[in-house]
C-alpha atoms as a PDB file:
ATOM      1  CA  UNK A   1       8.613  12.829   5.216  1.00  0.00           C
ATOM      2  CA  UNK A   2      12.301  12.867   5.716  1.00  0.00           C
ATOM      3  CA  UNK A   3      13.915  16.503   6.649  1.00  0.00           C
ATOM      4  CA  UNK A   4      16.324  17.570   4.169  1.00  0.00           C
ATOM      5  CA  UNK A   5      20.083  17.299   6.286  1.00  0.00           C
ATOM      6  CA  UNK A   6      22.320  20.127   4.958  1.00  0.00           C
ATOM      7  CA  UNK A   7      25.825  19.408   5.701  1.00  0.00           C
ATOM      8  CA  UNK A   8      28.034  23.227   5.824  1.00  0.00           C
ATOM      9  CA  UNK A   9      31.142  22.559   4.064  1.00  0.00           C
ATOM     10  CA  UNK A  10      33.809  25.845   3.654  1.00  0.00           C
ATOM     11  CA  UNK A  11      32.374  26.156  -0.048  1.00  0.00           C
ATOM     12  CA  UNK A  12      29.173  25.844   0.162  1.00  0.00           C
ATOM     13  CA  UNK A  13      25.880  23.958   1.469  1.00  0.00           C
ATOM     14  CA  UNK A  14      25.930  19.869   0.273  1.00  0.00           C
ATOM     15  CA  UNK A  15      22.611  18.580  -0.145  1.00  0.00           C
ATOM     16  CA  UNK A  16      21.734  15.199   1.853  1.00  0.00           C
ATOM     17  CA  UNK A  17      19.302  13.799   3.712  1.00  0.00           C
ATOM     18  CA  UNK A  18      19.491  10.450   5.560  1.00  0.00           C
ATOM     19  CA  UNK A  19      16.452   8.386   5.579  1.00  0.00           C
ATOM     20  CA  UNK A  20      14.431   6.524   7.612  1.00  0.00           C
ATOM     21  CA  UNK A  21      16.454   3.534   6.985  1.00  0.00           C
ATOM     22  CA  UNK A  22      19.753   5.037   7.514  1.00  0.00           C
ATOM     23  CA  UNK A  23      20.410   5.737   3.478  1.00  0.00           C
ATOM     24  CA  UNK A  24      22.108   8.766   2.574  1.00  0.00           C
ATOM     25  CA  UNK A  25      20.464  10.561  -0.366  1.00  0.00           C
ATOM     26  CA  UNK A  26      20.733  13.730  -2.662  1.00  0.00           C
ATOM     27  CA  UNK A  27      17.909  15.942  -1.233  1.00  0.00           C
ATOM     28  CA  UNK A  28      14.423  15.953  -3.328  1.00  0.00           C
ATOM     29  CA  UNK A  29      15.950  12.595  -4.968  1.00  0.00           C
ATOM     30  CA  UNK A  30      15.892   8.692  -4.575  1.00  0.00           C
ATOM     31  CA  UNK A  31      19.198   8.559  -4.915  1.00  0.00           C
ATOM     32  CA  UNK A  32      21.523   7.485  -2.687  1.00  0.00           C
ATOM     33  CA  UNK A  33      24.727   8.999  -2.408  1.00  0.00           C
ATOM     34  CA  UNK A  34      26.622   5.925  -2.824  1.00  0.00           C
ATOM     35  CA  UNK A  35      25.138   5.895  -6.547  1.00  0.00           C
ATOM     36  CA  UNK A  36      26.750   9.178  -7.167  1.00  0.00           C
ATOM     37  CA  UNK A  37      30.240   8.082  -6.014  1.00  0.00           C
ATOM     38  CA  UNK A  38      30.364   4.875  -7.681  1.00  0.00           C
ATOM     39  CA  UNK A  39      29.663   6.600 -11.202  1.00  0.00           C
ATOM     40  CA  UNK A  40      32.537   8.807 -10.334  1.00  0.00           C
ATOM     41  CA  UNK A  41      34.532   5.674  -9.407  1.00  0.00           C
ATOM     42  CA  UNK A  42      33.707   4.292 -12.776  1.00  0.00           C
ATOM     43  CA  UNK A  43      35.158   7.350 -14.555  1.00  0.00           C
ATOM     44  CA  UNK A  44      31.612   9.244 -15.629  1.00  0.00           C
ATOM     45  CA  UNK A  45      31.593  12.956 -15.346  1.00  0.00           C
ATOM     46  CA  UNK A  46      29.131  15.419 -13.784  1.00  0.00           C
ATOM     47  CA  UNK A  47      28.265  16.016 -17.123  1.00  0.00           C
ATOM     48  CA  UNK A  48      27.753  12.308 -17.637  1.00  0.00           C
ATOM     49  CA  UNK A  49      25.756  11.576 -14.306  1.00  0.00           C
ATOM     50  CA  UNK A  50      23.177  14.591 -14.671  1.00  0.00           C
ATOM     51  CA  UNK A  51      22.553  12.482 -17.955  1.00  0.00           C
ATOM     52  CA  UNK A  52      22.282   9.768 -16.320  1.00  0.00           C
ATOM     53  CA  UNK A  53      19.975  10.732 -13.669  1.00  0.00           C
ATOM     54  CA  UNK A  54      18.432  13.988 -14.509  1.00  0.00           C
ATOM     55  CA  UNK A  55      16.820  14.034 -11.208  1.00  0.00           C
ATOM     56  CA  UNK A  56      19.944  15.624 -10.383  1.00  0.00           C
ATOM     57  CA  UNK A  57      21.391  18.933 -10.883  1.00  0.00           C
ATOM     58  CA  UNK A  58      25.244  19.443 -11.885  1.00  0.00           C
ATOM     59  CA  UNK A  59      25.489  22.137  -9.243  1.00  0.00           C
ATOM     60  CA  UNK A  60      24.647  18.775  -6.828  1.00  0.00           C
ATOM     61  CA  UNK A  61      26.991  16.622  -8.222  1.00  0.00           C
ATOM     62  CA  UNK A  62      29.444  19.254  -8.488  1.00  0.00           C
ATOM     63  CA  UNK A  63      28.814  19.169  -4.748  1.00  0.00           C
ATOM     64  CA  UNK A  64      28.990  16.431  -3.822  1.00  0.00           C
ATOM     65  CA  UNK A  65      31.956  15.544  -5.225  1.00  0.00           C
ATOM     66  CA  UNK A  66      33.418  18.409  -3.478  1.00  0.00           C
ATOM     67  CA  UNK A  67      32.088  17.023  -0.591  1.00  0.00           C
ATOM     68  CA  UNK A  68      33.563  13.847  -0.848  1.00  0.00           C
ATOM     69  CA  UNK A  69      36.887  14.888  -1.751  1.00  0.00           C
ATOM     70  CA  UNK A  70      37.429  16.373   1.700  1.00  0.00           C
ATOM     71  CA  UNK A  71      35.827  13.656   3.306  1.00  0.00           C
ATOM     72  CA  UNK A  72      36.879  10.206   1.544  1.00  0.00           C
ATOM     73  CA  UNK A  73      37.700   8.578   4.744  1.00  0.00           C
ATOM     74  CA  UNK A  74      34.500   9.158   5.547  1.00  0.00           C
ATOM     75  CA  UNK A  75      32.263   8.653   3.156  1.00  0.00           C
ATOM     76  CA  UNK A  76      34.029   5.641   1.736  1.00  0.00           C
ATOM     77  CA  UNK A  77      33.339   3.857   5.420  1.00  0.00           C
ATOM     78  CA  UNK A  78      29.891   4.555   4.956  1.00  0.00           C
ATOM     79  CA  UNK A  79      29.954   3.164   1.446  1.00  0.00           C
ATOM     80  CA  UNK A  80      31.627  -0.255   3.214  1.00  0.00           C
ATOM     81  CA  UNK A  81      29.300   0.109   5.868  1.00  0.00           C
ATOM     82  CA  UNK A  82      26.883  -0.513   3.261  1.00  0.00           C
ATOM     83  CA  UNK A  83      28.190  -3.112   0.949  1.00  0.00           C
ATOM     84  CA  UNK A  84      28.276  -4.843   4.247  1.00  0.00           C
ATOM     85  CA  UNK A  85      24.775  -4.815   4.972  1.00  0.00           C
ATOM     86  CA  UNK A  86      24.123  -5.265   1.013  1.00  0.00           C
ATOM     87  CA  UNK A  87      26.373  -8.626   1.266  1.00  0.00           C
ATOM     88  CA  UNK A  88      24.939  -9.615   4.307  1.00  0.00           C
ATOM     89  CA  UNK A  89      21.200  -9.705   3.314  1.00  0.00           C
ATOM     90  CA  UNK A  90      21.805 -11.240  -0.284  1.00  0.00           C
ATOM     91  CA  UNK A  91      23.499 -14.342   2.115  1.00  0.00           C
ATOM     92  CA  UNK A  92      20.560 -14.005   4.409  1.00  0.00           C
ATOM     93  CA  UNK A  93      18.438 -14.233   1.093  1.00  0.00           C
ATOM     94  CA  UNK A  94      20.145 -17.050  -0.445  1.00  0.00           C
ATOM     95  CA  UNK A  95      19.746 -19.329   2.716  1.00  0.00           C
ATOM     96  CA  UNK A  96      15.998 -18.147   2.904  1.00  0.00           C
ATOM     97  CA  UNK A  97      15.469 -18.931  -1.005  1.00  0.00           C
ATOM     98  CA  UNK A  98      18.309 -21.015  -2.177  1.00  0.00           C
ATOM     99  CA  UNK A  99      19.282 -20.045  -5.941  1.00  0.00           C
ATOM    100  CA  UNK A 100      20.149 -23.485  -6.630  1.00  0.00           C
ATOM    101  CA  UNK A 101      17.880 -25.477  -8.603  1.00  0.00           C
ATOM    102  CA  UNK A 102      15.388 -22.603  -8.622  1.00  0.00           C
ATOM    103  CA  UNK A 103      14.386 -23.149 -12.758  1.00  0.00           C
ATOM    104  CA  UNK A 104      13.495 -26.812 -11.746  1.00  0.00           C
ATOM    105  CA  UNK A 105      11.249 -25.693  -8.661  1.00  0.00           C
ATOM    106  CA  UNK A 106       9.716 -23.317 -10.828  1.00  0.00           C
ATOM    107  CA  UNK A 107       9.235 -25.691 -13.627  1.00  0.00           C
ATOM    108  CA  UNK A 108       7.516 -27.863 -10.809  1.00  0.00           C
ATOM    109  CA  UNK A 109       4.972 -25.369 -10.379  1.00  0.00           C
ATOM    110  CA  UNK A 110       3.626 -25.667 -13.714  1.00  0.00           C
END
């Protein structure tokens, strides 16, 4: 089970843990934090992401984007850390299980 972090900010507690596989997520959620920030990136509000995952609570999200407003630097090298590793293993993937001609292969298999 994966220990809840809880990162003291001046305002307040933010609620993340970071999981076994080095994700950071919104304590007693699945969600990573990245999910949060990129809904804020595409314009949602709290309002609009507690909808969206109601997992969450808008004192959270409130937090969090607290959270990441004094720490963009940050948080938004993490978030390239990860599109890194994201872009890496879809190449990794591709040259494992090449997506061209994949409807003919499986057409094969028929």
């Amino acid at each position: 089970m994966d220990k809840c972090l809880r990162l003291d900010i001046s305002s307040g507690v933010v609620p993340l843990k970071l999981d076994s596989d080095g994700v950071i997520r919104v304590c007693s959620t699945r969600i990573p934090l990245e999910t949060v920030i990129t809904c804020f990136h595409e314009g949602d509000t709290a309002d609009e992401i507690t909808y969206q995952y109601p997992s969450l609570s808008i004192a959270d999200i409130y937090s969090l984007l607290l959270y990441y407003s004094r720490r963009k630097e940050e948080i938004d090298a993490y978030l390239q850390e990860r599109r890194n590793l994201a872009a890496k293993v879809k190449k990794e993937n591709e040259i494992r299980f090449p997506p061209a001609g994949i409807r003919k292969r499986l057409m094969e298999r028929r």
